[in-house]
C-alpha atoms as a PDB file:
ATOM      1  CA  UNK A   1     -12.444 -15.019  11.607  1.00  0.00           C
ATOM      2  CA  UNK A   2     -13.839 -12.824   9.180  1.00  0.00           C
ATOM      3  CA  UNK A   3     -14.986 -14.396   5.455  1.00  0.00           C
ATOM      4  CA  UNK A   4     -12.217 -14.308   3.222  1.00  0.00           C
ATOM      5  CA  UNK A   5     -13.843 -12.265  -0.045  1.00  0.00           C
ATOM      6  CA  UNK A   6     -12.468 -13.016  -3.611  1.00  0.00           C
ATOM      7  CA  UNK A   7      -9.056 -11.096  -4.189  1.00  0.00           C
ATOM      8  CA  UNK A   8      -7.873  -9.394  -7.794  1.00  0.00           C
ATOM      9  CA  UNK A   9      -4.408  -9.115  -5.954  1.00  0.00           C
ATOM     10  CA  UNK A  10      -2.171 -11.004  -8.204  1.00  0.00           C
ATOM     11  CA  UNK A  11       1.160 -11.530  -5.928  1.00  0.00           C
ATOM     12  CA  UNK A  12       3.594 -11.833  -8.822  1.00  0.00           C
ATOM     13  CA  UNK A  13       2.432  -8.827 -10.812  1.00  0.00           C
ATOM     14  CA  UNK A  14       2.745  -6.809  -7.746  1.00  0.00           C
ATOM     15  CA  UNK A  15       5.999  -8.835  -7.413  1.00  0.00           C
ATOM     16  CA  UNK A  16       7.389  -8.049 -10.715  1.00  0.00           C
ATOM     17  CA  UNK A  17       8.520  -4.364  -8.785  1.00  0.00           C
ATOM     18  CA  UNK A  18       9.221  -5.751  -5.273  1.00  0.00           C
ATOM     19  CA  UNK A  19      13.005  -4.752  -5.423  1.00  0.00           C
ATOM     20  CA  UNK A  20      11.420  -0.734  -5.859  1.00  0.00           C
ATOM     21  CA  UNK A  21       8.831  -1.769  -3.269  1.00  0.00           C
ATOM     22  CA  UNK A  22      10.622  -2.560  -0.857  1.00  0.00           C
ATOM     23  CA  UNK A  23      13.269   0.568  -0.154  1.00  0.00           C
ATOM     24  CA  UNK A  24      10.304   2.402   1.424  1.00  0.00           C
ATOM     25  CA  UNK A  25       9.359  -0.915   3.939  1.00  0.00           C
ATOM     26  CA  UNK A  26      13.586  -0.832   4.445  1.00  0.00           C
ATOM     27  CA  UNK A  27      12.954   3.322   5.319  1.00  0.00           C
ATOM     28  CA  UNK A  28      10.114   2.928   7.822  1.00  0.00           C
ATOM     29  CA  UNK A  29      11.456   0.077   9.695  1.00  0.00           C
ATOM     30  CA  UNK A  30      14.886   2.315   9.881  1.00  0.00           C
ATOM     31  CA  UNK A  31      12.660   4.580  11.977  1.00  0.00           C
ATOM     32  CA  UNK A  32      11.611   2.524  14.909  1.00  0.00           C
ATOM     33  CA  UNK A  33      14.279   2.599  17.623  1.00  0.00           C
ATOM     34  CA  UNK A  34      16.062  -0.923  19.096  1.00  0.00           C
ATOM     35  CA  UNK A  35      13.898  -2.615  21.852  1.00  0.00           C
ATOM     36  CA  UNK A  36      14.410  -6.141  23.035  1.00  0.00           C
ATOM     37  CA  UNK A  37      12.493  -8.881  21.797  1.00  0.00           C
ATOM     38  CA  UNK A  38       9.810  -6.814  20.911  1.00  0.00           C
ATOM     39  CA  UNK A  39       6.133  -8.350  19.693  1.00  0.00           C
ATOM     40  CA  UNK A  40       5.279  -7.133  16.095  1.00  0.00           C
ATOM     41  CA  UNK A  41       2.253  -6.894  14.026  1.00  0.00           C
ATOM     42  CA  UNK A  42       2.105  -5.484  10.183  1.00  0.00           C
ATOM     43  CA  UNK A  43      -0.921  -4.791   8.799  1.00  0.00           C
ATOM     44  CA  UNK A  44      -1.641  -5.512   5.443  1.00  0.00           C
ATOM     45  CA  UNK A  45       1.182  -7.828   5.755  1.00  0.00           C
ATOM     46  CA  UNK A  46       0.743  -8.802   1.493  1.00  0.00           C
ATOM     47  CA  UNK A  47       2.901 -12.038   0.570  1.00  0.00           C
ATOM     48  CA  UNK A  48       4.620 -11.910   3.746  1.00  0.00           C
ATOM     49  CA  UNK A  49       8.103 -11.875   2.190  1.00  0.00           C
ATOM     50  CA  UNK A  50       9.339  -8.349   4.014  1.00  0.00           C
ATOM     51  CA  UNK A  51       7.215  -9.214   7.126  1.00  0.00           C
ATOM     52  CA  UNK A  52       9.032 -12.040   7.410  1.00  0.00           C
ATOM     53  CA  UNK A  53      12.339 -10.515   7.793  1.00  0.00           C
ATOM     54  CA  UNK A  54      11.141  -8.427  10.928  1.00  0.00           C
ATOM     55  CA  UNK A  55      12.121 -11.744  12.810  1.00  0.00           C
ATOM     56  CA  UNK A  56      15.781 -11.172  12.402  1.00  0.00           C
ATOM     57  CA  UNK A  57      16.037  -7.139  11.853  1.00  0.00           C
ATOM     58  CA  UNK A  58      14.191  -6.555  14.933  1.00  0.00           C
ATOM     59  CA  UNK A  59      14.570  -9.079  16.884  1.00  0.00           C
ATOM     60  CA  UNK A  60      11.419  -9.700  17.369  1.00  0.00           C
ATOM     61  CA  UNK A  61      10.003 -11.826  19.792  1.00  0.00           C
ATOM     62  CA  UNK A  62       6.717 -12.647  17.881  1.00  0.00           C
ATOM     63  CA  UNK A  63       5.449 -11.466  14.214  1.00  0.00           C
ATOM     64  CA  UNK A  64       1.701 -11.375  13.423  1.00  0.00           C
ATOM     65  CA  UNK A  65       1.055 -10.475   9.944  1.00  0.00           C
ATOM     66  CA  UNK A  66      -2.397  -9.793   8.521  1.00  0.00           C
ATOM     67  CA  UNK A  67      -4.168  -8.973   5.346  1.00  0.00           C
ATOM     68  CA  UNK A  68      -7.738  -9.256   3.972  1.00  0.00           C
ATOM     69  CA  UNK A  69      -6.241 -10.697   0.243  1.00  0.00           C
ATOM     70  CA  UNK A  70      -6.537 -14.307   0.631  1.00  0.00           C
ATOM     71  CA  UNK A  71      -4.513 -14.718  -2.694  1.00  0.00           C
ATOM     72  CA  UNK A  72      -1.917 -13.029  -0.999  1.00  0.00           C
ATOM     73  CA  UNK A  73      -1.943 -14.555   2.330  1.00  0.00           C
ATOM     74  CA  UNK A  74      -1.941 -18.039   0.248  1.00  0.00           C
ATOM     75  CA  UNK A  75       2.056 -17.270  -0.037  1.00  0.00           C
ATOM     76  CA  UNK A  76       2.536 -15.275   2.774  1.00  0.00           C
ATOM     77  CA  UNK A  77       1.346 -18.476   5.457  1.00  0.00           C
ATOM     78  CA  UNK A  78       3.904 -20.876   3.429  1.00  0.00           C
ATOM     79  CA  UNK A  79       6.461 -18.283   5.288  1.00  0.00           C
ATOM     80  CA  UNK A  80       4.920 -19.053   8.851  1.00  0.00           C
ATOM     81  CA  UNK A  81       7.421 -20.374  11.605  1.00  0.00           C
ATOM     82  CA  UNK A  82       7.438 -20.602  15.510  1.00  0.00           C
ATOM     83  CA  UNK A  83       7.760 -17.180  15.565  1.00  0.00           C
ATOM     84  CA  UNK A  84       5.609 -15.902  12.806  1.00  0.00           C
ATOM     85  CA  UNK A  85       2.097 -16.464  12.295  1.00  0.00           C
ATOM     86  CA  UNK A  86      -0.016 -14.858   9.315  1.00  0.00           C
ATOM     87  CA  UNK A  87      -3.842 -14.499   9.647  1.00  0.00           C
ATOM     88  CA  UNK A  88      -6.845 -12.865   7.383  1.00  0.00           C
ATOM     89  CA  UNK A  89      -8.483  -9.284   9.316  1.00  0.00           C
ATOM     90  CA  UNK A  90      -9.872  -6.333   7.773  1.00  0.00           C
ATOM     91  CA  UNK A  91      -6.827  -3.726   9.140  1.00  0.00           C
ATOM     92  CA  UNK A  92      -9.244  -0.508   9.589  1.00  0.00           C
ATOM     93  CA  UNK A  93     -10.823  -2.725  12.506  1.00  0.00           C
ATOM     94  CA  UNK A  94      -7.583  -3.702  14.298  1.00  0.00           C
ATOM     95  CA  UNK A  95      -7.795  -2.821  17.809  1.00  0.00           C
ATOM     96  CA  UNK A  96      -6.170  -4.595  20.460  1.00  0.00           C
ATOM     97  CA  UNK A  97      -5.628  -2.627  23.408  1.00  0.00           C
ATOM     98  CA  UNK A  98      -2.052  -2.195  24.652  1.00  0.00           C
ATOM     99  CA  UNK A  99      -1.505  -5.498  23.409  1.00  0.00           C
ATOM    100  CA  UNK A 100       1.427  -4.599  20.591  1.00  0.00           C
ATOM    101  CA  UNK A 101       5.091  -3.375  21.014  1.00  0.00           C
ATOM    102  CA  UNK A 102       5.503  -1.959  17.104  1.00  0.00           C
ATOM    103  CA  UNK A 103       2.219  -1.631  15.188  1.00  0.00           C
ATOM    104  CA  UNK A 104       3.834  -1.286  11.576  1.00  0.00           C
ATOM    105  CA  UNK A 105       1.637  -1.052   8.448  1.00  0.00           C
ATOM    106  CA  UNK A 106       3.404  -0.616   5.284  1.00  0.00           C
ATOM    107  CA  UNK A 107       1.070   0.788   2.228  1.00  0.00           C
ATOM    108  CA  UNK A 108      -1.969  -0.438   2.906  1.00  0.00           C
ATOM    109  CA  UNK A 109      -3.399   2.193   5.344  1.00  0.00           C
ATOM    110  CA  UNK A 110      -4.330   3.587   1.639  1.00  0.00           C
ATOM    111  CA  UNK A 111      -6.856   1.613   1.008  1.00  0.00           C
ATOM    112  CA  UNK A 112      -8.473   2.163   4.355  1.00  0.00           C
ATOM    113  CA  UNK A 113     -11.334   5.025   4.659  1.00  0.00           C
ATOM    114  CA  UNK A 114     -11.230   7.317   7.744  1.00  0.00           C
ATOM    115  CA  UNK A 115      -7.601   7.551   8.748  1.00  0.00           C
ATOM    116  CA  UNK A 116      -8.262   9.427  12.081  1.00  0.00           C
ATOM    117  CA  UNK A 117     -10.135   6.504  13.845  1.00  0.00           C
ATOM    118  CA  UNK A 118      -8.374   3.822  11.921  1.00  0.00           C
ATOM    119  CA  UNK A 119      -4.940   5.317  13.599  1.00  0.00           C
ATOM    120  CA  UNK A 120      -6.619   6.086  17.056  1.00  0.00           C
ATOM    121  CA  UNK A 121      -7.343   2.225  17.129  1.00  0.00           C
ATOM    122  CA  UNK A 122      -4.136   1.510  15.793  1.00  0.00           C
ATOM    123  CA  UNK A 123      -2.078   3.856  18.191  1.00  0.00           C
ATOM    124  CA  UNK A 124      -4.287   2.175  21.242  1.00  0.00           C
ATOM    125  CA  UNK A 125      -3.172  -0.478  20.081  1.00  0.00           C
ATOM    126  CA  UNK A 126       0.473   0.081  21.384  1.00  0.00           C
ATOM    127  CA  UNK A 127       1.820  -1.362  25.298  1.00  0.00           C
ATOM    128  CA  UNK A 128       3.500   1.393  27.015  1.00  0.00           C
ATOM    129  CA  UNK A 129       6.740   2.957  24.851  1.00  0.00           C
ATOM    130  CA  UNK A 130       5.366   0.889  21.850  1.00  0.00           C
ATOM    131  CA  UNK A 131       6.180   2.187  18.285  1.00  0.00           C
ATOM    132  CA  UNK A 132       3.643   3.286  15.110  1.00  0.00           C
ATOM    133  CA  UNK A 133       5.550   2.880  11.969  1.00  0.00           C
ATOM    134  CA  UNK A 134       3.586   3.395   8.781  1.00  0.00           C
ATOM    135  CA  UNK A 135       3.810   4.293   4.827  1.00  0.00           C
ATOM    136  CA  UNK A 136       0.904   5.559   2.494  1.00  0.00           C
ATOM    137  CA  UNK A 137       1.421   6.040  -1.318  1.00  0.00           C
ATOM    138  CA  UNK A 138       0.549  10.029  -1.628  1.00  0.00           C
ATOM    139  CA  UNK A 139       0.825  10.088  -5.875  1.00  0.00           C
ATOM    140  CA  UNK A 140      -2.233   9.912  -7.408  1.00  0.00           C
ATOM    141  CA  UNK A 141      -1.947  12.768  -8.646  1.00  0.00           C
ATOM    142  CA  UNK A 142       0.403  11.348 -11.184  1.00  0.00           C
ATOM    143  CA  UNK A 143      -0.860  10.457 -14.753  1.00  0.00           C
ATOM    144  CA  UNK A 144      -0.175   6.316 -13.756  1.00  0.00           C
ATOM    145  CA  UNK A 145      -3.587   7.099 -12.045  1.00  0.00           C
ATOM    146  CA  UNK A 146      -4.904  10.589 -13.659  1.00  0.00           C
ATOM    147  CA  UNK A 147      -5.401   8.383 -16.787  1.00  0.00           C
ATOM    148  CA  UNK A 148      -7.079   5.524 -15.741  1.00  0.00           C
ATOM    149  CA  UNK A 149      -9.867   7.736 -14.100  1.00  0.00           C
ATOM    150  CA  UNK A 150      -9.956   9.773 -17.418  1.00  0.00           C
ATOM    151  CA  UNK A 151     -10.813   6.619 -18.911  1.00  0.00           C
ATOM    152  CA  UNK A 152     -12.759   4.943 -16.948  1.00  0.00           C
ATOM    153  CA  UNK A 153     -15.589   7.877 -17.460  1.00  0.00           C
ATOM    154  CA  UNK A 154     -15.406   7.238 -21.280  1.00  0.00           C
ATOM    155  CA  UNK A 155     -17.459   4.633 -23.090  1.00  0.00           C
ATOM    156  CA  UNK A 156     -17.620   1.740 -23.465  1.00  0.00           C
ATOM    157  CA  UNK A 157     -16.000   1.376 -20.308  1.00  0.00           C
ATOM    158  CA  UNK A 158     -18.376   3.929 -17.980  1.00  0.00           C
ATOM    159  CA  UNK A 159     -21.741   1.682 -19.306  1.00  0.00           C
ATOM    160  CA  UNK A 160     -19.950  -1.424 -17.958  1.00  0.00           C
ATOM    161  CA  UNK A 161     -19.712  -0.110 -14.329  1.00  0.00           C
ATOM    162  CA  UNK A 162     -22.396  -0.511 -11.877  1.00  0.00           C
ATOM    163  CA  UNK A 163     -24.952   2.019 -12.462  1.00  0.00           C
ATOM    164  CA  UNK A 164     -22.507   3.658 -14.779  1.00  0.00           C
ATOM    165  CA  UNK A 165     -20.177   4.600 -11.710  1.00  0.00           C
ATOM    166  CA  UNK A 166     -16.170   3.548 -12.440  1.00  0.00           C
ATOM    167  CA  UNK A 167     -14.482   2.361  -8.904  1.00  0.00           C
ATOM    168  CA  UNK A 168     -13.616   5.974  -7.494  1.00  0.00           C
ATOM    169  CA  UNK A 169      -9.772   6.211  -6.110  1.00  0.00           C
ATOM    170  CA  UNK A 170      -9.675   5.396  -2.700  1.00  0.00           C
ATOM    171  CA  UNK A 171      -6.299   6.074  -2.347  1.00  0.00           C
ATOM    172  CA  UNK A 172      -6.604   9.548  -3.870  1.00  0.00           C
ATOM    173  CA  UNK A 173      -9.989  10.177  -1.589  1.00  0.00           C
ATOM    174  CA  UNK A 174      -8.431   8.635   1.645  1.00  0.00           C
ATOM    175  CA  UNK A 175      -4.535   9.780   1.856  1.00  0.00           C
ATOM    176  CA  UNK A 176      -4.248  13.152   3.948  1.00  0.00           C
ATOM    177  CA  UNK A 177      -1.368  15.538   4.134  1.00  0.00           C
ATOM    178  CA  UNK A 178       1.711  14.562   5.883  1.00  0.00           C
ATOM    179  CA  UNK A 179       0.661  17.389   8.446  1.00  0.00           C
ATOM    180  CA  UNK A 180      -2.548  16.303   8.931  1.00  0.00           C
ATOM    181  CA  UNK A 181      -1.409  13.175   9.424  1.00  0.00           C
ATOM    182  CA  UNK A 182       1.769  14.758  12.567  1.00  0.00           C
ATOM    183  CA  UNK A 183      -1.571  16.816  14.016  1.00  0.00           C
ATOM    184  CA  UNK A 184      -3.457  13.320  13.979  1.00  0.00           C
ATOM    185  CA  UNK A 185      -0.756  11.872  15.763  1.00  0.00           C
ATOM    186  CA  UNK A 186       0.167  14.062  18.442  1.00  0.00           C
ATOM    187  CA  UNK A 187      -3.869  14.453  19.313  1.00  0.00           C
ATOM    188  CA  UNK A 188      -3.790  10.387  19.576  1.00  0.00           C
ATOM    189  CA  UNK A 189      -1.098  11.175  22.357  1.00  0.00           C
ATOM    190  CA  UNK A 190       2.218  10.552  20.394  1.00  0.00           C
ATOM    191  CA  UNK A 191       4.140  13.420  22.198  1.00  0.00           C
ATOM    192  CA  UNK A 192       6.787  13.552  19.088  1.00  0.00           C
ATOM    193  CA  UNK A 193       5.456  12.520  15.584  1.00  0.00           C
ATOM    194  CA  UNK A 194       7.766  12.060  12.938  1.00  0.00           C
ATOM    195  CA  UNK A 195       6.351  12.647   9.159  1.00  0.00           C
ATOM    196  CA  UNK A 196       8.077  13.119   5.856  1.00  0.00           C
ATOM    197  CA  UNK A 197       6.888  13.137   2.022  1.00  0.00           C
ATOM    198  CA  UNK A 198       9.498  11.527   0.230  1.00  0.00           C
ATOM    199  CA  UNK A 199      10.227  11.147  -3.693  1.00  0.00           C
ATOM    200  CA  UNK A 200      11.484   7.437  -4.804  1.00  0.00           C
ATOM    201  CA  UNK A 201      12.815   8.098  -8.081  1.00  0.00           C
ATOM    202  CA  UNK A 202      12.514   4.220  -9.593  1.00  0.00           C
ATOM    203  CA  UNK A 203      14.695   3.823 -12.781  1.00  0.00           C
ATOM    204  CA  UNK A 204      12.444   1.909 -15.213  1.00  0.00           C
ATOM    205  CA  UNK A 205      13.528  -0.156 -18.044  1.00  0.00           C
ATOM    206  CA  UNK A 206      11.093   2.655 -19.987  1.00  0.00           C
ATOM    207  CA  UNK A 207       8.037   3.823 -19.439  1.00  0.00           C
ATOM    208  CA  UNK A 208       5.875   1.084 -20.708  1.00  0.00           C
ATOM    209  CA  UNK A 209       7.143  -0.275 -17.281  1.00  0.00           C
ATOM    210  CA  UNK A 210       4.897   2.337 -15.511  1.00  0.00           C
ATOM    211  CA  UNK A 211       1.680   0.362 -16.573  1.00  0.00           C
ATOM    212  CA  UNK A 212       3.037  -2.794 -15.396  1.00  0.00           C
ATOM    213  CA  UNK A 213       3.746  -1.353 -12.082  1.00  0.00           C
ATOM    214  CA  UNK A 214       0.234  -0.222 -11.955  1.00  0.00           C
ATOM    215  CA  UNK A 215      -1.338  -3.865 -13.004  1.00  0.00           C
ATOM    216  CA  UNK A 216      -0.259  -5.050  -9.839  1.00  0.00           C
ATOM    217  CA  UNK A 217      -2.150  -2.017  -7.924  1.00  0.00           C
ATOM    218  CA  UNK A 218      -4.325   0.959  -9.081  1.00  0.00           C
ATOM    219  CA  UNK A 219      -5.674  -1.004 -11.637  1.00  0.00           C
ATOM    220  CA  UNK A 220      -7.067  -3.657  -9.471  1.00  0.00           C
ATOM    221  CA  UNK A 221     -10.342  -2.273  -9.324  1.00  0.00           C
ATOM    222  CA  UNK A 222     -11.065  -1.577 -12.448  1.00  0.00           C
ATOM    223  CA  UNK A 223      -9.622  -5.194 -13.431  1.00  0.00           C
ATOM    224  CA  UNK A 224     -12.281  -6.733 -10.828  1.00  0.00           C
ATOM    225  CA  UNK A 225     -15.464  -4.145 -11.927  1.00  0.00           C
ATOM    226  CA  UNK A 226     -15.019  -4.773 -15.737  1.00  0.00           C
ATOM    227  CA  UNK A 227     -15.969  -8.162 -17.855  1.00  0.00           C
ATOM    228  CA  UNK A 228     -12.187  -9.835 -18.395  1.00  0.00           C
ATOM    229  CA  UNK A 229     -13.004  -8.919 -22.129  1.00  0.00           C
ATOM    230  CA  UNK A 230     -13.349  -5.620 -21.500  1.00  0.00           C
ATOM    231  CA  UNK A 231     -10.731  -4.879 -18.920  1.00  0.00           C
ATOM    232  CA  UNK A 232      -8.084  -6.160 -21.563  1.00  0.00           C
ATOM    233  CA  UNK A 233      -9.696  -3.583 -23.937  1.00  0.00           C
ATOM    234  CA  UNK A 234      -9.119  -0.656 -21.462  1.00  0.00           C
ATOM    235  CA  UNK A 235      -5.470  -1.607 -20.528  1.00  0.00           C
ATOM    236  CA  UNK A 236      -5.241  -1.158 -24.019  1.00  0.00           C
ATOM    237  CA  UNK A 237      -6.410   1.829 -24.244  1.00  0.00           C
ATOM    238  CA  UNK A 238      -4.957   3.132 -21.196  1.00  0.00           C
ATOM    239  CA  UNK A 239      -1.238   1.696 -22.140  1.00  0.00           C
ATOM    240  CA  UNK A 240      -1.473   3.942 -25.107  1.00  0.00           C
ATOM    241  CA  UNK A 241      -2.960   6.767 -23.492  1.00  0.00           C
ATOM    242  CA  UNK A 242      -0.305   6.844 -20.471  1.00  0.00           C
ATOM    243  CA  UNK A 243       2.559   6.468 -23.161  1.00  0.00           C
ATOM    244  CA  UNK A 244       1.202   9.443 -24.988  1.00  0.00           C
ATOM    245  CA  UNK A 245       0.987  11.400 -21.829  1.00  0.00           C
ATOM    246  CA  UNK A 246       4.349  10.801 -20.237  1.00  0.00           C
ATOM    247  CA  UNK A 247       6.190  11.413 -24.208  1.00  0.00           C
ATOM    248  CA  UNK A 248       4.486  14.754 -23.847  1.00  0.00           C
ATOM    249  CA  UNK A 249       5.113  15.643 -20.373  1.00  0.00           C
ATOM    250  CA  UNK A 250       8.212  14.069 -20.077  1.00  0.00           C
ATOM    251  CA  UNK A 251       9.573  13.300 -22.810  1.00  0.00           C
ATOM    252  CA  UNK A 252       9.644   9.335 -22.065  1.00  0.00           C
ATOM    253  CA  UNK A 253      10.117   7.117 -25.064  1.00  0.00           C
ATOM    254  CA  UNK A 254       9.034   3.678 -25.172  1.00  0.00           C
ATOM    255  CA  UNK A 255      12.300   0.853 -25.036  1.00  0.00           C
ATOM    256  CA  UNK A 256      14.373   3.639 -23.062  1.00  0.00           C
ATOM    257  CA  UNK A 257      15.177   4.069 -19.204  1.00  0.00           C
ATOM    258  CA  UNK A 258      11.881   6.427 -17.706  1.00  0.00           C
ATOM    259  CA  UNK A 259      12.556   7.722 -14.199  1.00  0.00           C
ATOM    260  CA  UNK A 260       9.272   6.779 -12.386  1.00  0.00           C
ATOM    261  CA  UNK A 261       8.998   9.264  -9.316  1.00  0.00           C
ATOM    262  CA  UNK A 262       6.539   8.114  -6.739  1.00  0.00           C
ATOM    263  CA  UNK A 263       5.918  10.161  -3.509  1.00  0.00           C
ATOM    264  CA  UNK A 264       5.250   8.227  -0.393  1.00  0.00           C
ATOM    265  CA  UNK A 265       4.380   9.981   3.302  1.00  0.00           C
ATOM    266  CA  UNK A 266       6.368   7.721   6.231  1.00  0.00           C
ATOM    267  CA  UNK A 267       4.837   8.559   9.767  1.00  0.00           C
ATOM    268  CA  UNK A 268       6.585   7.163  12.880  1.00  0.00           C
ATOM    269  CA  UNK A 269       5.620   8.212  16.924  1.00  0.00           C
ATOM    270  CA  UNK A 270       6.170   6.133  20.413  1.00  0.00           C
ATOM    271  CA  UNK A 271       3.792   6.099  22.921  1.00  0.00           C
END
């Protein structure tokens, strides 16, 4: 088993949105079509709350959840059952040939670095007729994440970095276009691919919300490369920065409802 490595995942700041969070996990597993008692695994499985209702929506034979956040999997095993087992694994090295009937990862292929082998191990990873159901995040090109690089290159923040280099985006560097993603696909042998880019308009209590959301992700890495002193002093700065931003560009005021539209890629194909 691999060495668990410390976590800035907090699960109930991530938590705090998990009602918005979960209508894209509802939307991929709609995709995968009815197979009896069929044997599941989700990678980067998280707190193990909407793995843990694969059981009953799918039927499922056996659930194997797994995730390389150990303060995450600390809830997510107080879920395990007969049926459903949790376990720590770095996801971009899953590869268990033919052994799966649905190989379901819902954002967290995001945070994993060359999609086209990570998916060729993952799609090998399917018995005969088995199922690839995944979501990415695909919006960092919105300010919730344009600002926080803008800042991090500033001082005093940029000094505090290792060798004066802020955490780059991963997410931003490693997401590909939902076509790439269909031509991936059907050269890994998935005959029909099935890829959309769709817009989840969440309706937020205002737009101070949008840097909470954002606590519980993005900001993760600059929360575990920065002194807790000075991480507090840059979610200062970048609270007032975003709020400034989003008045300007869309005319959000602070205290009132702010539409939050995130864009998310969903990718389904049977073997």
């Amino acid at each position: 088993m691999p060495t668990p490595i410390p976590s800035p995942w907090d699960p109930q700041q991530y938590d705090r949105f998990k009602v918005e969070r979960s209508k894209p996990f509802d939307d991929l597993v709609a995709l995968l079509r009815p197979r009896p008692a069929p044997h599941v695994v989700d990678l980067g499985c998280g707190t193990g709350e909407l793995t843990a209702t694969l059981l009953e929506r799918l039927g499922a034979a056996e659930v194997l959840g797994l995730d390389n956040a150990e303060t995450m999997l600390a809830e997510a095993r107080g879920r395990a059952g007969v049926r459903l087992r949790f376990g720590h694994a770095d996801i971009a090295a899953f590869y268990e040939p033919g052994a799966w009937d649905i190989v379901l990862s819902n954002a967290a292929l995001q945070w994993v670095p060359d999609h086209a082998a990570t998916l060729a191990h993952w799609v090998a990873s399917l018995a005969p007729g088995g199922q690839l159901a995944v979501q990415v995040p695909a919006n960092a090109d919105h300010p919730t994440h344009l600002v926080a690089d803008e800042l991090a290159h500033e001082e005093p923040f940029r000094s505090a970095f290792a060798h004066g280099r802020p955490p780059p985006d991963v997410v931003a560097a490693n997401v590909l276009a939902p076509e790439r993603y269909a031509a991936l696909l059907y050269n890994l042998g998935i005959p029909d691919p099935q890829v959309r880019l769709q817009v989840y308009c969440h309706l937020l209590d205002g737009p101070e919300q949008a840097v909470e959301w954002v606590k519980g992700t993005t900001l993760n890495r600059f929360k575990a490369a920065l002194p807790a002193a000075l991480y507090a002093e840059f979610l200062a700065c970048y609270r007032e920065r975003l709020l400034a931003r989003l008045a300007r560009d869309a005319g959000a005021v602070e205290g009132r409802p702010y539409l939050y539209p995130f864009k998310r890629i969903l990718m389904w194909g049977q073997a």
